[in-house]
PDB file of N, CA and C in Angstrom:
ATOM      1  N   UNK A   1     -14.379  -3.414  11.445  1.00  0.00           N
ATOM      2  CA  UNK A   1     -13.771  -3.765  10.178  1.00  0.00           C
ATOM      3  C   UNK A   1     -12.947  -5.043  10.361  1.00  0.00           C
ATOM      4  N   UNK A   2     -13.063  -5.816   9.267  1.00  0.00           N
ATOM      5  CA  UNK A   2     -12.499  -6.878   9.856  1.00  0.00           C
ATOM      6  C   UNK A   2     -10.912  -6.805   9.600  1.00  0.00           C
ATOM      7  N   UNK A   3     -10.768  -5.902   8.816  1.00  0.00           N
ATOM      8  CA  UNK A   3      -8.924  -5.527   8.578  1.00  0.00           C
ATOM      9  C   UNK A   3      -8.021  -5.255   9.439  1.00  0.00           C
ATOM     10  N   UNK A   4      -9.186  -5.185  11.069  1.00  0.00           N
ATOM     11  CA  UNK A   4      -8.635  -4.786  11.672  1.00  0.00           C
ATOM     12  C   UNK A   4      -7.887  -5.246  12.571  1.00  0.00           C
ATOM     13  N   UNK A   5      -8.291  -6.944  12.654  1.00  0.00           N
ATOM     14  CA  UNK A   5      -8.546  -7.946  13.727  1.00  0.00           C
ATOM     15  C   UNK A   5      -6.868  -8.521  12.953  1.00  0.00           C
ATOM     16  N   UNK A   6      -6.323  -8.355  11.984  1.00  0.00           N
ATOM     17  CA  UNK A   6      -4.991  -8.709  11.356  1.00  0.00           C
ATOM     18  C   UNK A   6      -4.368  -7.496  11.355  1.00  0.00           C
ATOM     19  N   UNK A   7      -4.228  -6.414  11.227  1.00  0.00           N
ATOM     20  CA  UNK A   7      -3.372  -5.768  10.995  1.00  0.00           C
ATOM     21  C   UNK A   7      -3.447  -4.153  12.395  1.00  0.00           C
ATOM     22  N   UNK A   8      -4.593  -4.484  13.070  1.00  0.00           N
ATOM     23  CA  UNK A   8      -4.270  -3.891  14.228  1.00  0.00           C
ATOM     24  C   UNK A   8      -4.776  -2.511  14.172  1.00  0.00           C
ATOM     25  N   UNK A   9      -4.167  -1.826  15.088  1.00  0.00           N
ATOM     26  CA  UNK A   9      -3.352  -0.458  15.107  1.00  0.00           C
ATOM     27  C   UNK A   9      -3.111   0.323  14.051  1.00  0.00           C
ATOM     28  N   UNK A  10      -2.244  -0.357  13.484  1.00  0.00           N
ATOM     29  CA  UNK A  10      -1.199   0.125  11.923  1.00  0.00           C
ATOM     30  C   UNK A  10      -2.400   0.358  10.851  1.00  0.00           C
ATOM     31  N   UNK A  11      -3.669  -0.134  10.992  1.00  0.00           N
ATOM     32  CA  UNK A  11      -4.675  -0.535   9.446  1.00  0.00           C
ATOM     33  C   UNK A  11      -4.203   0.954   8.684  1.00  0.00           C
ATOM     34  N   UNK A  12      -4.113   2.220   9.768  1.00  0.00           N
ATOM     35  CA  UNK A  12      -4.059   3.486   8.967  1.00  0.00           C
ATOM     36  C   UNK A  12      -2.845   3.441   8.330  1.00  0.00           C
ATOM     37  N   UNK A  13      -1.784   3.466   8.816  1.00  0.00           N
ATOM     38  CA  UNK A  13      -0.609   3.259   8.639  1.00  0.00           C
ATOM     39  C   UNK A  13      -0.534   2.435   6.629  1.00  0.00           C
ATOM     40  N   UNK A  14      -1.129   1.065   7.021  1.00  0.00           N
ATOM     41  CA  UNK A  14      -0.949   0.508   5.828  1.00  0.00           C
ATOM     42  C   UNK A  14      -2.093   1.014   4.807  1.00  0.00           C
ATOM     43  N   UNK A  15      -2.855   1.796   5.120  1.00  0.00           N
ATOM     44  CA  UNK A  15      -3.846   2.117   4.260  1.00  0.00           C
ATOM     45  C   UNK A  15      -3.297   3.546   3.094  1.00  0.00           C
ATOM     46  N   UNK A  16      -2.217   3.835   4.042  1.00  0.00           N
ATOM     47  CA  UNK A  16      -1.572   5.124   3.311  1.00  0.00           C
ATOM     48  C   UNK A  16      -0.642   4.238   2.769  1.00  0.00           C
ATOM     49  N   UNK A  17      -0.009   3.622   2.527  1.00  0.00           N
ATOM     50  CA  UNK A  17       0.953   2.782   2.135  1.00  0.00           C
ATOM     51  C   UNK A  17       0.399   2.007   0.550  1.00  0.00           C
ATOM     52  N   UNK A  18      -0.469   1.513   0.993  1.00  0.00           N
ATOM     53  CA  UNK A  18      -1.385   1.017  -0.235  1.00  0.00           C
ATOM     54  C   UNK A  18      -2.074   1.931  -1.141  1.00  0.00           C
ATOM     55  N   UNK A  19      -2.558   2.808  -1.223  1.00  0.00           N
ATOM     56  CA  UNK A  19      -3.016   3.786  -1.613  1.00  0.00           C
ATOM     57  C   UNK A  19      -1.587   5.099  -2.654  1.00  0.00           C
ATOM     58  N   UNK A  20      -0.709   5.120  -1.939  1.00  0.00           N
ATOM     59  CA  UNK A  20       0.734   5.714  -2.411  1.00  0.00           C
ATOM     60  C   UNK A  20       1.166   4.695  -3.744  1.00  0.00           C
ATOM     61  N   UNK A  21       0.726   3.432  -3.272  1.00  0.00           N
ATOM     62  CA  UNK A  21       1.448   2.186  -4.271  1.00  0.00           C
ATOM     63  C   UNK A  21       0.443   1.817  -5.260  1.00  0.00           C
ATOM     64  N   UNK A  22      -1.330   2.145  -5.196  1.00  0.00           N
ATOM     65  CA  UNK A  22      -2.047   2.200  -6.082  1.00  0.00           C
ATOM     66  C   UNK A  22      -2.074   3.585  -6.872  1.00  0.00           C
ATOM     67  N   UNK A  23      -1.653   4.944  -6.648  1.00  0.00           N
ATOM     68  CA  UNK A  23      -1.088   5.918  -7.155  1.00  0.00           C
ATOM     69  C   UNK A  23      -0.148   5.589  -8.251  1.00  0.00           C
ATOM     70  N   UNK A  24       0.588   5.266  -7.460  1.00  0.00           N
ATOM     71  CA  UNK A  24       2.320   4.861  -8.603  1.00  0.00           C
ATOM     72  C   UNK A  24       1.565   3.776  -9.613  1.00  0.00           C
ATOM     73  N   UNK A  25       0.844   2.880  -9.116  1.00  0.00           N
ATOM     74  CA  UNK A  25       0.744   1.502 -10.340  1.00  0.00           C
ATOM     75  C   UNK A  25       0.162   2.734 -11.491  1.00  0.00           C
ATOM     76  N   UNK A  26      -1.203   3.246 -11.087  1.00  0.00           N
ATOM     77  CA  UNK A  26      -2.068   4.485 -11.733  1.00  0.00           C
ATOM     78  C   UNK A  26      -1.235   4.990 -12.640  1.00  0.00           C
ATOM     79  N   UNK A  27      -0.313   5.644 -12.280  1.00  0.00           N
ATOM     80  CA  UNK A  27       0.372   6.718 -12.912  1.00  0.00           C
ATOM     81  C   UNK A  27       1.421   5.297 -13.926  1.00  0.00           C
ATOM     82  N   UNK A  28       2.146   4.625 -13.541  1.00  0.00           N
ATOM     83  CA  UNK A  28       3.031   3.568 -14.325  1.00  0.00           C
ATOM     84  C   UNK A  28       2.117   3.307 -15.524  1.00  0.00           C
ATOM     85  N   UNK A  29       0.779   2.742 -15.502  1.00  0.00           N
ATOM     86  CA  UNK A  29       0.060   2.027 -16.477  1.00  0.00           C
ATOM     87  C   UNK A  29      -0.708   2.948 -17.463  1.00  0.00           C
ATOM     88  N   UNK A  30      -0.759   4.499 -17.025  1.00  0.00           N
ATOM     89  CA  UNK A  30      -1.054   5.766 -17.867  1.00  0.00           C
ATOM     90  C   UNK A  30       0.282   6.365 -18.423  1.00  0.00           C
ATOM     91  N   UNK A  31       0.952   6.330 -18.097  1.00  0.00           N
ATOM     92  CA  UNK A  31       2.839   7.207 -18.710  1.00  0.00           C
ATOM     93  C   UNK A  31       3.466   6.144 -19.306  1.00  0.00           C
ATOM     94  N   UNK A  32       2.751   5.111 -18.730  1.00  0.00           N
ATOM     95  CA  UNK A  32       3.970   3.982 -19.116  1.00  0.00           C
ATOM     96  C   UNK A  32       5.534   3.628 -17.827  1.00  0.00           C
ATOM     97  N   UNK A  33       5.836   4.741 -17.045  1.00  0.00           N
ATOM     98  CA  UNK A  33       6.685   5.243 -16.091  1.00  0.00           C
ATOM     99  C   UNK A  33       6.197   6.113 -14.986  1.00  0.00           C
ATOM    100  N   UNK A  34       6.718   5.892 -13.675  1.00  0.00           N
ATOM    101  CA  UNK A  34       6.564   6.595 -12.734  1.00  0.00           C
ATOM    102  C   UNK A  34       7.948   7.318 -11.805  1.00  0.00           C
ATOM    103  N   UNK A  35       7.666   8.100 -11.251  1.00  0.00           N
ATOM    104  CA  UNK A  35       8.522   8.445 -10.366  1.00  0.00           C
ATOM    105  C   UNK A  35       8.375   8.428  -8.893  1.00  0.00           C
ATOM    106  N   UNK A  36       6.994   7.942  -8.252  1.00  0.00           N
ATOM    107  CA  UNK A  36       6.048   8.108  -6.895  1.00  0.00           C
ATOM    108  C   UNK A  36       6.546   6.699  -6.467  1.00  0.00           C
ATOM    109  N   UNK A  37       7.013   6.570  -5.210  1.00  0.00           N
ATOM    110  CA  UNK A  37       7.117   5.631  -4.235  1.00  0.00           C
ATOM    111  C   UNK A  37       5.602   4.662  -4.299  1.00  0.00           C
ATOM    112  N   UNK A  38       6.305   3.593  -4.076  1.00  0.00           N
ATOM    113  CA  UNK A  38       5.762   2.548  -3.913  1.00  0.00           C
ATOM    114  C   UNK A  38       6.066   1.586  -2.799  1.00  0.00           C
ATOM    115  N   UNK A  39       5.316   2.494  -1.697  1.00  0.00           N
ATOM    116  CA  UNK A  39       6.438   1.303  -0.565  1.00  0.00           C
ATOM    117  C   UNK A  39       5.690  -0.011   0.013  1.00  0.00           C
ATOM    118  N   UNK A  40       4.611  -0.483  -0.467  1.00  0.00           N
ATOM    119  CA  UNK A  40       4.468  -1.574  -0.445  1.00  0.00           C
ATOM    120  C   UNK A  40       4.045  -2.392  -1.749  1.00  0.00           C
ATOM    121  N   UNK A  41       4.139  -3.893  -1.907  1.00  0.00           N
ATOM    122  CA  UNK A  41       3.908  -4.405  -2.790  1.00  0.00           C
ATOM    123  C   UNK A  41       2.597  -5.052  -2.898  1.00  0.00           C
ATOM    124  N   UNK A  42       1.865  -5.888  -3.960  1.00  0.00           N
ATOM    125  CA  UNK A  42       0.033  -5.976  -3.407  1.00  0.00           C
ATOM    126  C   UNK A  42      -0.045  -7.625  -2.190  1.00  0.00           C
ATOM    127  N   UNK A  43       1.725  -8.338  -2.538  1.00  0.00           N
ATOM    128  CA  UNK A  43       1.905  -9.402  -1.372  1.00  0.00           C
ATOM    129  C   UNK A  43       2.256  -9.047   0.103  1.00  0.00           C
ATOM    130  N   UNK A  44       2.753  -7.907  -0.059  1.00  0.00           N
ATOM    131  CA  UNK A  44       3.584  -7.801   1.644  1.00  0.00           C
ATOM    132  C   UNK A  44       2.765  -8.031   2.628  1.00  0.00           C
ATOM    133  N   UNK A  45       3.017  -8.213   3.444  1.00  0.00           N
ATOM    134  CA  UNK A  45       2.644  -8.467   5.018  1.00  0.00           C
ATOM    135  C   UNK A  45       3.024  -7.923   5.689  1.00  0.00           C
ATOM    136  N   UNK A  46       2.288  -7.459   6.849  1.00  0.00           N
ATOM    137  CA  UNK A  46       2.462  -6.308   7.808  1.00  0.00           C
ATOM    138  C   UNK A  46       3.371  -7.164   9.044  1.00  0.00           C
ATOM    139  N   UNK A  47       4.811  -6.255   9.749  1.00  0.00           N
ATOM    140  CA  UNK A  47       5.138  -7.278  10.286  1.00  0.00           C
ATOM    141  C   UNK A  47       4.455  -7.950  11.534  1.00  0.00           C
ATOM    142  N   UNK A  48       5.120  -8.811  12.361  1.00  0.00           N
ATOM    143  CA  UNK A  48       4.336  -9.319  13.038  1.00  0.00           C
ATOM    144  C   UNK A  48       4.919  -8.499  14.903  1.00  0.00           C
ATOM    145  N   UNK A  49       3.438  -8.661  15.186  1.00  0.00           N
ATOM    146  CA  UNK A  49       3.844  -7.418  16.664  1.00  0.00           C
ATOM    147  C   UNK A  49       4.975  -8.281  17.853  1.00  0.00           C
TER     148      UNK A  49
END
């Protein structure tokens, strides 16, 4: 995968991260409001090792 060759190790890590924060957008743009964590944003960057 090539996601892997940038973000390593962690790809799982940020894949649950992204997925939690496409949940919350999901739920925000159907309610109008959410209450589900969003702990990354669709810019962040993974830090650097």
């Amino acid at each position: 995968m090539a996601g892997d060759a940038g973000r390593g190790q962690s790809v799982i890590v940020w894949a649950i991260a992204e997925g939690r924060s496409v949940a919350a957008a999901v739920d925000r743009y159907l309610t109008g409001s959410t209450n589900l964590p969003a702990p990354v944003g669709p810019t962040d960057r993974p830090l650097a090792a």
